[in-house]
PDB file of N, CA and C in Angstrom:
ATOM      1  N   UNK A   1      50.324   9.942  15.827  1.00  0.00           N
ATOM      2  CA  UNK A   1      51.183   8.857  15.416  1.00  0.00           C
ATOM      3  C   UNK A   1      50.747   8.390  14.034  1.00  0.00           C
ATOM      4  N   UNK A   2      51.677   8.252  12.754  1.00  0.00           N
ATOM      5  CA  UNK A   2      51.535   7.788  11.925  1.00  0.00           C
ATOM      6  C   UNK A   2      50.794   6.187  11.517  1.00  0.00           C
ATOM      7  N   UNK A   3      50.455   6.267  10.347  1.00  0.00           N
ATOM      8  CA  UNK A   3      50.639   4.537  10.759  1.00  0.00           C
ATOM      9  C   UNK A   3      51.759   3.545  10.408  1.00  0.00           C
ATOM     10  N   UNK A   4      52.780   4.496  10.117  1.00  0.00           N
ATOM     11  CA  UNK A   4      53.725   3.462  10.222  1.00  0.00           C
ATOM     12  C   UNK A   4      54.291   3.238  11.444  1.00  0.00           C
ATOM     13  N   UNK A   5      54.083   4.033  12.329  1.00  0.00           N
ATOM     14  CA  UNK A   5      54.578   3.947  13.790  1.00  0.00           C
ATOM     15  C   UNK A   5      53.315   3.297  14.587  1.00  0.00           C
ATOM     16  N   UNK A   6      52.565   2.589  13.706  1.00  0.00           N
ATOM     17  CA  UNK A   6      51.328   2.193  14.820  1.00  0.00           C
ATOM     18  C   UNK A   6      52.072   0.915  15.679  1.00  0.00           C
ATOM     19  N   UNK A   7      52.987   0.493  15.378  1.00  0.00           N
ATOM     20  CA  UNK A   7      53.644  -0.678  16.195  1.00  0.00           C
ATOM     21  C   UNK A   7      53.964  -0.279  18.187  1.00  0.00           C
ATOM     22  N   UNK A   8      54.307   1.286  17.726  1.00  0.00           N
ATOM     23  CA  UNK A   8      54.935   1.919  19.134  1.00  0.00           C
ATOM     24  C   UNK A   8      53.989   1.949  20.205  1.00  0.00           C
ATOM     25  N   UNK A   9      52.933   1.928  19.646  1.00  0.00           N
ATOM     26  CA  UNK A   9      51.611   2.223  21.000  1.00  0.00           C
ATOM     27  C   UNK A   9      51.425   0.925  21.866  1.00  0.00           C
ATOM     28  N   UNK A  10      51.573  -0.278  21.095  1.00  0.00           N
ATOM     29  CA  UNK A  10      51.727  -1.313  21.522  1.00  0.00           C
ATOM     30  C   UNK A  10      52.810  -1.537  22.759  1.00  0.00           C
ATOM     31  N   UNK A  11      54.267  -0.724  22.013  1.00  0.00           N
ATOM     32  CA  UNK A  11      55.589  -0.485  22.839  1.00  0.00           C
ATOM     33  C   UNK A  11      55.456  -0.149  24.053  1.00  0.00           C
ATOM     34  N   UNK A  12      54.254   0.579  24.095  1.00  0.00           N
ATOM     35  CA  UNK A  12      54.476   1.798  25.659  1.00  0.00           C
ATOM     36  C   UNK A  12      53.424   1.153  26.220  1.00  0.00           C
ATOM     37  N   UNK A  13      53.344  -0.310  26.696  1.00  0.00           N
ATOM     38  CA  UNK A  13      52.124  -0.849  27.405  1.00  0.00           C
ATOM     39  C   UNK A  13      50.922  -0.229  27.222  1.00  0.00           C
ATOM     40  N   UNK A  14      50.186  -0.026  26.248  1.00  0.00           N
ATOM     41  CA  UNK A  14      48.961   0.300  26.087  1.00  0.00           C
ATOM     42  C   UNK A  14      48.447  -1.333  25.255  1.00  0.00           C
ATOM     43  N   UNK A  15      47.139  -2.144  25.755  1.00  0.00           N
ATOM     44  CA  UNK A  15      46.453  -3.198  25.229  1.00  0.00           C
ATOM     45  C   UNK A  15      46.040  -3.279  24.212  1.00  0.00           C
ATOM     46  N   UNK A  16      45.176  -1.938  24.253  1.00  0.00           N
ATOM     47  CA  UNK A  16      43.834  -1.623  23.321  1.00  0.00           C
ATOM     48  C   UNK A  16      44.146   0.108  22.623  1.00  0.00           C
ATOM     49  N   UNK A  17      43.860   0.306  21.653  1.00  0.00           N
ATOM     50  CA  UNK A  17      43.591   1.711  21.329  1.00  0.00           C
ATOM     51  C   UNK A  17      42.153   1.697  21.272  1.00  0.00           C
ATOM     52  N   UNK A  18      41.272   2.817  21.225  1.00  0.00           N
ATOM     53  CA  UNK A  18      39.510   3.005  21.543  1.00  0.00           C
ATOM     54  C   UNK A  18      39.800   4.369  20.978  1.00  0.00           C
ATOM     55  N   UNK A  19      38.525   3.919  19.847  1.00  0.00           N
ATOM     56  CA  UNK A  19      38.658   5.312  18.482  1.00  0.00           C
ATOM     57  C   UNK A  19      36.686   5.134  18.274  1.00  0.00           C
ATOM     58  N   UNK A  20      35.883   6.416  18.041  1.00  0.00           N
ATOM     59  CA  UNK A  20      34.925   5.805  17.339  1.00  0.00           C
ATOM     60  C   UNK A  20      34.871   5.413  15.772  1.00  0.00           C
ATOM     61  N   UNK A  21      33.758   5.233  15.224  1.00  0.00           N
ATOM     62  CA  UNK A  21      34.189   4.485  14.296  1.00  0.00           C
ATOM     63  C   UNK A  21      33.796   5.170  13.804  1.00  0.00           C
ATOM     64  N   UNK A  22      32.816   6.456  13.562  1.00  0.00           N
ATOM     65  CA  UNK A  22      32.409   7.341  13.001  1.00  0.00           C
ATOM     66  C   UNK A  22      32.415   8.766  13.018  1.00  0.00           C
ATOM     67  N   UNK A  23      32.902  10.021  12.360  1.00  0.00           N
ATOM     68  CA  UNK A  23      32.560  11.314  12.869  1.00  0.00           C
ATOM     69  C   UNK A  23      31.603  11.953  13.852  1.00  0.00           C
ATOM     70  N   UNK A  24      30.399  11.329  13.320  1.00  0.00           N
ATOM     71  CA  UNK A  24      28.923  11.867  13.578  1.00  0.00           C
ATOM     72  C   UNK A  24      27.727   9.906  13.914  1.00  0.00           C
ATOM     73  N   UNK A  25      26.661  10.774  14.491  1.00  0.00           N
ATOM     74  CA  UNK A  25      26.327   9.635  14.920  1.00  0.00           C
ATOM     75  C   UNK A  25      25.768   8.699  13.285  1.00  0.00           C
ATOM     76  N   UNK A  26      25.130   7.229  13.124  1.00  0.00           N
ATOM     77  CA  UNK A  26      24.636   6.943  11.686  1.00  0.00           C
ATOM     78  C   UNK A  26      24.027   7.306  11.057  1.00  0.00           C
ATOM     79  N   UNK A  27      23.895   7.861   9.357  1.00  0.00           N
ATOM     80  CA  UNK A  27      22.821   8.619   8.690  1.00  0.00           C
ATOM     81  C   UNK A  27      21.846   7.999   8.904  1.00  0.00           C
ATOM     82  N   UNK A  28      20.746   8.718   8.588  1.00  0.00           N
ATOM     83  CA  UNK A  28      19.489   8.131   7.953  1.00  0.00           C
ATOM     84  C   UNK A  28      19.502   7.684   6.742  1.00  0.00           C
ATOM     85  N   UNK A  29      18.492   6.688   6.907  1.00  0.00           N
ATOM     86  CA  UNK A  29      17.963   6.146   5.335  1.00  0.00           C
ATOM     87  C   UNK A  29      17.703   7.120   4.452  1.00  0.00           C
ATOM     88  N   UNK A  30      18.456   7.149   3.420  1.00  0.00           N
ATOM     89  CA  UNK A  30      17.743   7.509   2.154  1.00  0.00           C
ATOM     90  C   UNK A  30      18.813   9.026   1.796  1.00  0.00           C
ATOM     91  N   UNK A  31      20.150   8.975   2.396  1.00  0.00           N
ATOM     92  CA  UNK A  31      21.165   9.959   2.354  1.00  0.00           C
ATOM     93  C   UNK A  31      21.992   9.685   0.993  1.00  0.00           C
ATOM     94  N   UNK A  32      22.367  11.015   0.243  1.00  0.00           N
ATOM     95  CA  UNK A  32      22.858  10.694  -0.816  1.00  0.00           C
ATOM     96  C   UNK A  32      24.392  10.168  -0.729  1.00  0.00           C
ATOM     97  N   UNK A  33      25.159   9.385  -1.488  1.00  0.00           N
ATOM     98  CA  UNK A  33      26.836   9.512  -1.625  1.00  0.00           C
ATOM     99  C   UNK A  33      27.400  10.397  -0.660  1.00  0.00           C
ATOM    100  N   UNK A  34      26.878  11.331  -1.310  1.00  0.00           N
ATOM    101  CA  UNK A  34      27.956  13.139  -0.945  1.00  0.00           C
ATOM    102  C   UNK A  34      27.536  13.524   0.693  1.00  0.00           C
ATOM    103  N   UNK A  35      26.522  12.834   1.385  1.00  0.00           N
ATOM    104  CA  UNK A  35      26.266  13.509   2.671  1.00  0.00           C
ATOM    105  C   UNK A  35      27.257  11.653   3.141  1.00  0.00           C
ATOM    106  N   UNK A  36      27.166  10.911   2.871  1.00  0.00           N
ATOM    107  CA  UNK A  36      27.766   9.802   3.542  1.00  0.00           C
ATOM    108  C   UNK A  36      28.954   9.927   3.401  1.00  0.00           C
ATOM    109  N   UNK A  37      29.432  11.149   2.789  1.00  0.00           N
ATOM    110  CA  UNK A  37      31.311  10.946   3.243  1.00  0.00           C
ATOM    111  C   UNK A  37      31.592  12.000   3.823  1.00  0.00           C
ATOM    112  N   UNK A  38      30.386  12.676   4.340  1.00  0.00           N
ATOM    113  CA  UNK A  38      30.893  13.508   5.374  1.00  0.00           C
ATOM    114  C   UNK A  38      30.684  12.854   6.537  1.00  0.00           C
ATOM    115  N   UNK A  39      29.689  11.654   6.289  1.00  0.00           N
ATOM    116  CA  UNK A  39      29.788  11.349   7.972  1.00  0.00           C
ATOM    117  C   UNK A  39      30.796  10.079   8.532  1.00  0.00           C
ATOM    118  N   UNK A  40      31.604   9.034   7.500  1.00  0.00           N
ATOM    119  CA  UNK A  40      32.495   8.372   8.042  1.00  0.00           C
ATOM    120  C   UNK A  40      33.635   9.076   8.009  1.00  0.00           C
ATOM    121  N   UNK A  41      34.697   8.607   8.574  1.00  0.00           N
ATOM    122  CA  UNK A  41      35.810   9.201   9.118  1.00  0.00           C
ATOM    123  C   UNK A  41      37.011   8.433   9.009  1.00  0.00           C
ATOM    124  N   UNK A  42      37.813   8.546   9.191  1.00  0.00           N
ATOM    125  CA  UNK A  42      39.252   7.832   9.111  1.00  0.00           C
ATOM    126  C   UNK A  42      39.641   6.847  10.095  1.00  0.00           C
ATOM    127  N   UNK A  43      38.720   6.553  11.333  1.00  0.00           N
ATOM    128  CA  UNK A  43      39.050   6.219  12.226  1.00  0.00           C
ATOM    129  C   UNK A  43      39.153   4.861  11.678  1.00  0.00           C
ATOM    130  N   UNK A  44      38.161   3.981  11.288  1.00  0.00           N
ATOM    131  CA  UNK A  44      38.448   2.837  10.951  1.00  0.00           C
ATOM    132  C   UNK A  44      39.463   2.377   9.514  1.00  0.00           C
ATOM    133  N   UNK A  45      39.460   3.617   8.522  1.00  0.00           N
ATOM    134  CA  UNK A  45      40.301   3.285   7.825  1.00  0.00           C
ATOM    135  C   UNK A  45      42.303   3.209   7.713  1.00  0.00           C
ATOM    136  N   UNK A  46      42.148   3.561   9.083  1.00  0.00           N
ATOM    137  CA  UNK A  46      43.797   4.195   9.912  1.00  0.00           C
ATOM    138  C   UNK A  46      44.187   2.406  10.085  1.00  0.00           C
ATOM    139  N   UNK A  47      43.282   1.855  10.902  1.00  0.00           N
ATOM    140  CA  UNK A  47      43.754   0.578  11.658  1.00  0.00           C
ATOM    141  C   UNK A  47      43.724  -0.850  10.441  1.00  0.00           C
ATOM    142  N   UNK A  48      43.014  -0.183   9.073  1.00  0.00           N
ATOM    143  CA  UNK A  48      42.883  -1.539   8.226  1.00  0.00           C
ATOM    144  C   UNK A  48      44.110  -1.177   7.337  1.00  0.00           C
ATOM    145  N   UNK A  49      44.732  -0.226   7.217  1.00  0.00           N
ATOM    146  CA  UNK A  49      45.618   0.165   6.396  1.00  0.00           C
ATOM    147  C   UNK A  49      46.837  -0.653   7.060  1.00  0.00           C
ATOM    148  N   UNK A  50      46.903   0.153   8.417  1.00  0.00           N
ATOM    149  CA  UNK A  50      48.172  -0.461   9.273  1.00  0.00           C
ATOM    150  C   UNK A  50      48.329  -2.140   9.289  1.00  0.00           C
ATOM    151  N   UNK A  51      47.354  -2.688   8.526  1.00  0.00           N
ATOM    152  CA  UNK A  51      47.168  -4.179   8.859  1.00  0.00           C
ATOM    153  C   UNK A  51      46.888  -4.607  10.420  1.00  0.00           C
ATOM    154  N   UNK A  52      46.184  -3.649  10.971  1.00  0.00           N
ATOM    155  CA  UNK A  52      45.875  -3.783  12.752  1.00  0.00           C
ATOM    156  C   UNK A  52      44.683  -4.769  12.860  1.00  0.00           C
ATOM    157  N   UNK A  53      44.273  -6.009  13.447  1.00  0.00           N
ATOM    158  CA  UNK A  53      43.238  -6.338  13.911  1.00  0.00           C
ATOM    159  C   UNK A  53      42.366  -4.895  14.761  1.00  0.00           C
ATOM    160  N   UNK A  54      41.179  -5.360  14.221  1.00  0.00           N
ATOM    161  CA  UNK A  54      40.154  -4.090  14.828  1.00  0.00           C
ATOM    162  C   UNK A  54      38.806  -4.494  15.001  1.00  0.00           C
ATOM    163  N   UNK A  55      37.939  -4.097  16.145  1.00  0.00           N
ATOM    164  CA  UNK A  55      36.622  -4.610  16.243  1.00  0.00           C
ATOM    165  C   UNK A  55      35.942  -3.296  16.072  1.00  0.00           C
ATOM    166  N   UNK A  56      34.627  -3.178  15.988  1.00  0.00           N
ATOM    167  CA  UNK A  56      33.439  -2.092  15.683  1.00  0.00           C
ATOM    168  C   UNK A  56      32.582  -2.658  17.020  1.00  0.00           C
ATOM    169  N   UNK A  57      32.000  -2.051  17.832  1.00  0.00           N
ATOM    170  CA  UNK A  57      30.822  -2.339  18.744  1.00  0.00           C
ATOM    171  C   UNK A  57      30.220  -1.503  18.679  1.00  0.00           C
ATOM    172  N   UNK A  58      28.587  -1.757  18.623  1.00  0.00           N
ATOM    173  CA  UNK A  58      28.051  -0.659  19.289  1.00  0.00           C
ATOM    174  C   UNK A  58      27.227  -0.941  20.745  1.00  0.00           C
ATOM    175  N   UNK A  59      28.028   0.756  20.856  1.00  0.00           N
ATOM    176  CA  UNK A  59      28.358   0.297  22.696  1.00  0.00           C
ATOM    177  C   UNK A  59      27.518   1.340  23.481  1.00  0.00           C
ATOM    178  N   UNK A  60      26.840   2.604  22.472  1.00  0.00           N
ATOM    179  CA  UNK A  60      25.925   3.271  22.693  1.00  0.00           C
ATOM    180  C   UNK A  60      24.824   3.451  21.870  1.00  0.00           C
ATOM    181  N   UNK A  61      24.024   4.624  22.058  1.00  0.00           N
ATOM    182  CA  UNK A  61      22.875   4.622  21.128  1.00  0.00           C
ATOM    183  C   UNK A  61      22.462   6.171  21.283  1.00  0.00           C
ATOM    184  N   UNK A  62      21.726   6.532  19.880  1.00  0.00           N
ATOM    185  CA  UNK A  62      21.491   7.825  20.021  1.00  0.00           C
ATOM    186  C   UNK A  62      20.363   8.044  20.364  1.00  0.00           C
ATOM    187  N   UNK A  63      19.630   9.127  20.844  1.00  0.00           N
ATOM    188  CA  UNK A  63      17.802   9.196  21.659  1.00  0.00           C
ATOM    189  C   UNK A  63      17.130   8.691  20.288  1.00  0.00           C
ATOM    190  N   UNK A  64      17.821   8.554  19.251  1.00  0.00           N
ATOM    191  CA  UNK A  64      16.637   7.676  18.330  1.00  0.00           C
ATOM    192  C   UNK A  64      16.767   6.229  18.477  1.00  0.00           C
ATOM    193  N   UNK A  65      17.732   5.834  18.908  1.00  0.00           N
ATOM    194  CA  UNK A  65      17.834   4.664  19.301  1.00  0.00           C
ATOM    195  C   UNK A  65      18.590   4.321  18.166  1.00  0.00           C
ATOM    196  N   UNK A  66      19.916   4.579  17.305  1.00  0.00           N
ATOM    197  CA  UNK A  66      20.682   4.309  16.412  1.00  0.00           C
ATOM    198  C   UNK A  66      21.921   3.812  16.833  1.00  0.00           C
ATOM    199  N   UNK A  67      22.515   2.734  16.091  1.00  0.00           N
ATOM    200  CA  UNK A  67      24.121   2.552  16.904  1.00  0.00           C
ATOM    201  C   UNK A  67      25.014   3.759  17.305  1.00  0.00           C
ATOM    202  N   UNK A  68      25.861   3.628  17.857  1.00  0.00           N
ATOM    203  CA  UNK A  68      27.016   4.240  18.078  1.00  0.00           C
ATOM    204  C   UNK A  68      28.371   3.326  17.742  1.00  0.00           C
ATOM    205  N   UNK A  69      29.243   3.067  17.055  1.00  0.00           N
ATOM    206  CA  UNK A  69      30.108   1.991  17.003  1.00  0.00           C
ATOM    207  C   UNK A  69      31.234   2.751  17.747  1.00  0.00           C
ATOM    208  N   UNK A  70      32.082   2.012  18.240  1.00  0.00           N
ATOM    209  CA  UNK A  70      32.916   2.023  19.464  1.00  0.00           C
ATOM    210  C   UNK A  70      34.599   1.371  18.760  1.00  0.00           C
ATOM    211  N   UNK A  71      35.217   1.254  17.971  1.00  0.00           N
ATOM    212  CA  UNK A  71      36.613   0.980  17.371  1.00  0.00           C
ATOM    213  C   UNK A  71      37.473   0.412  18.836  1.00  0.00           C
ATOM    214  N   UNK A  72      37.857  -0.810  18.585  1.00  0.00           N
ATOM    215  CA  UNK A  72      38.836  -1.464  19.314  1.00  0.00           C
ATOM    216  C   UNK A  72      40.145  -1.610  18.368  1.00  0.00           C
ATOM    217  N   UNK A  73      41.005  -1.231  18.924  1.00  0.00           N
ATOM    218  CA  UNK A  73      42.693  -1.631  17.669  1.00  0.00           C
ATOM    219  C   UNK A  73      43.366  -1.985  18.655  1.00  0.00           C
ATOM    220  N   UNK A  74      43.661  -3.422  18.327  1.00  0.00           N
ATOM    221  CA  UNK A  74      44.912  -4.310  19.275  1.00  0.00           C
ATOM    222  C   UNK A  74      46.168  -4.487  18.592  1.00  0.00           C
ATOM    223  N   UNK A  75      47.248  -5.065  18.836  1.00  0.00           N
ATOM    224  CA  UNK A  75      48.121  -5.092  18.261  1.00  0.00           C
ATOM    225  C   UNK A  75      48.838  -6.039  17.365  1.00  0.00           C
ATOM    226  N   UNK A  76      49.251  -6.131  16.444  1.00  0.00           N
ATOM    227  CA  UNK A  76      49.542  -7.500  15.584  1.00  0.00           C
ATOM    228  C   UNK A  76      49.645  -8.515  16.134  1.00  0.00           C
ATOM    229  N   UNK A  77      48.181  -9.487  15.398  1.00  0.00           N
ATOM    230  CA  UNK A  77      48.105 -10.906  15.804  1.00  0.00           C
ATOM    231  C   UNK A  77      47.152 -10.637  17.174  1.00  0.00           C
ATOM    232  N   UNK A  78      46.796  -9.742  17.857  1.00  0.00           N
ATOM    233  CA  UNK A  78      46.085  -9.677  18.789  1.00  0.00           C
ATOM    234  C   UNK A  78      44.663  -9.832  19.010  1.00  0.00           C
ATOM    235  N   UNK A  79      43.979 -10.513  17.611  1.00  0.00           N
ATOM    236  CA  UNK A  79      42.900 -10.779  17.942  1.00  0.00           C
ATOM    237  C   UNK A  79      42.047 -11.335  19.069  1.00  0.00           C
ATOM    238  N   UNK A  80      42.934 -12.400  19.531  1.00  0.00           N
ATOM    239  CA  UNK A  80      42.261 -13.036  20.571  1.00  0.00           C
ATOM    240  C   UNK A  80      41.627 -12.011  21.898  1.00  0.00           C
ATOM    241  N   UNK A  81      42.397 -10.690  21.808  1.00  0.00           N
ATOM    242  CA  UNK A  81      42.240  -9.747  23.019  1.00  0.00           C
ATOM    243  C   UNK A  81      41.184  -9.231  22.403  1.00  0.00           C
ATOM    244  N   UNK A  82      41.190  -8.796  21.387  1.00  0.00           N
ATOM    245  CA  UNK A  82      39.833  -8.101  20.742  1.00  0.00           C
ATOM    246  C   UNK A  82      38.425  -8.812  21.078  1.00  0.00           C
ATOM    247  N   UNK A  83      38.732 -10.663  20.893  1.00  0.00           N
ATOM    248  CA  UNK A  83      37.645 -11.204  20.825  1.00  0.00           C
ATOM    249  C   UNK A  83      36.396 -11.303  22.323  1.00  0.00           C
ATOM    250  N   UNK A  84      37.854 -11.816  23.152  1.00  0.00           N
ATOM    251  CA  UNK A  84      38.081 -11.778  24.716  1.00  0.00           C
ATOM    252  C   UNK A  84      37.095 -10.272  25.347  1.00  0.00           C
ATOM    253  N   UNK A  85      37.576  -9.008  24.706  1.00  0.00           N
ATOM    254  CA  UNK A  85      37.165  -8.246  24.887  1.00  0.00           C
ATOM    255  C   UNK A  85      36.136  -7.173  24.353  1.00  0.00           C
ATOM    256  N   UNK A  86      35.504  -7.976  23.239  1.00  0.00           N
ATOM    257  CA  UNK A  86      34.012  -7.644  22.839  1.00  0.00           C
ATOM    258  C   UNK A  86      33.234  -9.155  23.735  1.00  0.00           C
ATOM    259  N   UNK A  87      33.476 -10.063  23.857  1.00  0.00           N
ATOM    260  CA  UNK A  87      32.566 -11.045  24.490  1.00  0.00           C
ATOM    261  C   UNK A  87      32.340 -10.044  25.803  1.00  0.00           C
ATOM    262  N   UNK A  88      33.354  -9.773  26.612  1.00  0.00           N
ATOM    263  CA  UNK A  88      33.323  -8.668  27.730  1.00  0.00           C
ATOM    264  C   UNK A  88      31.993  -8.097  28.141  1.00  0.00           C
ATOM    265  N   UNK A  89      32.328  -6.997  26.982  1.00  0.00           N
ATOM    266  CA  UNK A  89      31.365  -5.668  26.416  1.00  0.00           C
ATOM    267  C   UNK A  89      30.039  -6.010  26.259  1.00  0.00           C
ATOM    268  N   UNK A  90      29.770  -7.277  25.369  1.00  0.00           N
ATOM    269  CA  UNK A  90      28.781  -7.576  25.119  1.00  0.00           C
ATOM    270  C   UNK A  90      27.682  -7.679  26.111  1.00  0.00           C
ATOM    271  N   UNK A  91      28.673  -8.850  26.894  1.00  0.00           N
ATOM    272  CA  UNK A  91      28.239  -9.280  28.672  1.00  0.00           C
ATOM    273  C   UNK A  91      27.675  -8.365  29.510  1.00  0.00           C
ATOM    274  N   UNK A  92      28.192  -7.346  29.698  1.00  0.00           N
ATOM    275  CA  UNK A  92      28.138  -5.826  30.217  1.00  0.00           C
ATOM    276  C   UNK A  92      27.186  -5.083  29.717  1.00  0.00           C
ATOM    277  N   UNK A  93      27.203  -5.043  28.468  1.00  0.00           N
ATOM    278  CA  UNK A  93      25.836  -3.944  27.559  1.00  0.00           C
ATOM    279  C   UNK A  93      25.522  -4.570  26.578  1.00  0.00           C
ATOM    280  N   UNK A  94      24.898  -5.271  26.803  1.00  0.00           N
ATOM    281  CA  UNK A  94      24.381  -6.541  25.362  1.00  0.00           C
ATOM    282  C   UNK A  94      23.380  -5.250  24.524  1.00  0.00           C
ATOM    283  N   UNK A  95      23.704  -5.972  23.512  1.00  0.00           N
ATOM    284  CA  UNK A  95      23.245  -5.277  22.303  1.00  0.00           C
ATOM    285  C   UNK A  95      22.743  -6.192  20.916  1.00  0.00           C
ATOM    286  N   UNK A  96      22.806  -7.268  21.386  1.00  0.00           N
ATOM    287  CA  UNK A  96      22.162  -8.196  20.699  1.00  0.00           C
ATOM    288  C   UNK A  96      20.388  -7.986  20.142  1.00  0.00           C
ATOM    289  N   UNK A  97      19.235  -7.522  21.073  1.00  0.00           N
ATOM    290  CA  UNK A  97      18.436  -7.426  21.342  1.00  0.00           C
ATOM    291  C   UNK A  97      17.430  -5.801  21.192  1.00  0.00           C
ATOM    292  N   UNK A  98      18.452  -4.610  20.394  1.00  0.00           N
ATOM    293  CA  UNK A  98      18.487  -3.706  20.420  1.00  0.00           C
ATOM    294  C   UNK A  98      18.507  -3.285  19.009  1.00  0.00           C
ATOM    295  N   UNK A  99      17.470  -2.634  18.503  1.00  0.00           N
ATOM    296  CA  UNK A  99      17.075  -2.433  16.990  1.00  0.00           C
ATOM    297  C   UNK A  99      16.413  -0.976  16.967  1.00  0.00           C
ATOM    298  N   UNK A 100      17.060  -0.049  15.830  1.00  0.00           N
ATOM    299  CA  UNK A 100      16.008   1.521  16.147  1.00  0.00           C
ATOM    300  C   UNK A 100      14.979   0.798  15.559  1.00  0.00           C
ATOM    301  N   UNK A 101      14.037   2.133  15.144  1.00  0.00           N
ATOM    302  CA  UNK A 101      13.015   2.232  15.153  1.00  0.00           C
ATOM    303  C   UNK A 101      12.736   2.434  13.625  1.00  0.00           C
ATOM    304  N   UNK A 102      12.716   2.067  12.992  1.00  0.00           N
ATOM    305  CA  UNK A 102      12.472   2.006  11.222  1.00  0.00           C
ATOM    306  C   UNK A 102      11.413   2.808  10.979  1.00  0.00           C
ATOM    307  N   UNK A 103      11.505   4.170  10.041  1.00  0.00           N
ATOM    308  CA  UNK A 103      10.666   4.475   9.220  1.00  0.00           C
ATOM    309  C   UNK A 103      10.180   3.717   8.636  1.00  0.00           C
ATOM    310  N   UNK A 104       8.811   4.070   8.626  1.00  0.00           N
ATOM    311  CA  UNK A 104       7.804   3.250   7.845  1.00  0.00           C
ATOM    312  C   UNK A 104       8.205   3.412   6.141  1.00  0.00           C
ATOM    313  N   UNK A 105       7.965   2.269   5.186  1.00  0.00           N
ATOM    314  CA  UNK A 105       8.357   3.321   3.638  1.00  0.00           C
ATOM    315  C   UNK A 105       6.843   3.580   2.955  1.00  0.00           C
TER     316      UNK A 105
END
């Protein structure tokens, strides 16, 4: 679906769309330009174009212990569901409290 047709998903009773927010899991420190645009992706730039409210969570983690971000896209003006539904998430898999592990410099 385009994004000019991002209105229709809304149409066909769907709440939420759930995209990650990234290709690949987060670089490491100290990655040049040219390796960081291979690793974001379109996913989040699809839903800011469309003018879509959109949340980022991270809702997993990699065995290094790095985010995973998780893309919520609701439908115009639908923030409140977004908000409603990261407080949720949070509740469920808090991530408040959850930091990798930093190379030393």
């Amino acid at each position: 679906m385009g994004i000019g047709r991002a209105g229709e998903w809304w149409a066909n009773d769907f709440d939420l769309l759930i995209t990650p927010t990234m290709t690949e899991p987060p670089p490491r420190l100290g990655l040049s330009a040219a390796d960081m645009g291979r690793v974001f992706g379109l996913f989040c730039m699809a839903a800011s174009l469309a003018g879509l409210p959109a949340i980022s969570l991270p809702l997993r983690w990699t065995p290094d212990g790095l985010p995973i971000g998780v893309q919520l896209v609701a439908a115009y003006g639908r923030e409140d569901l977004l908000l409603q539904t990261a407080r949720q998430l949070e509740e469920a898999f808090p991530w408040a409290d959850r930091w990798p592990t930093l190379p030393s410099l």
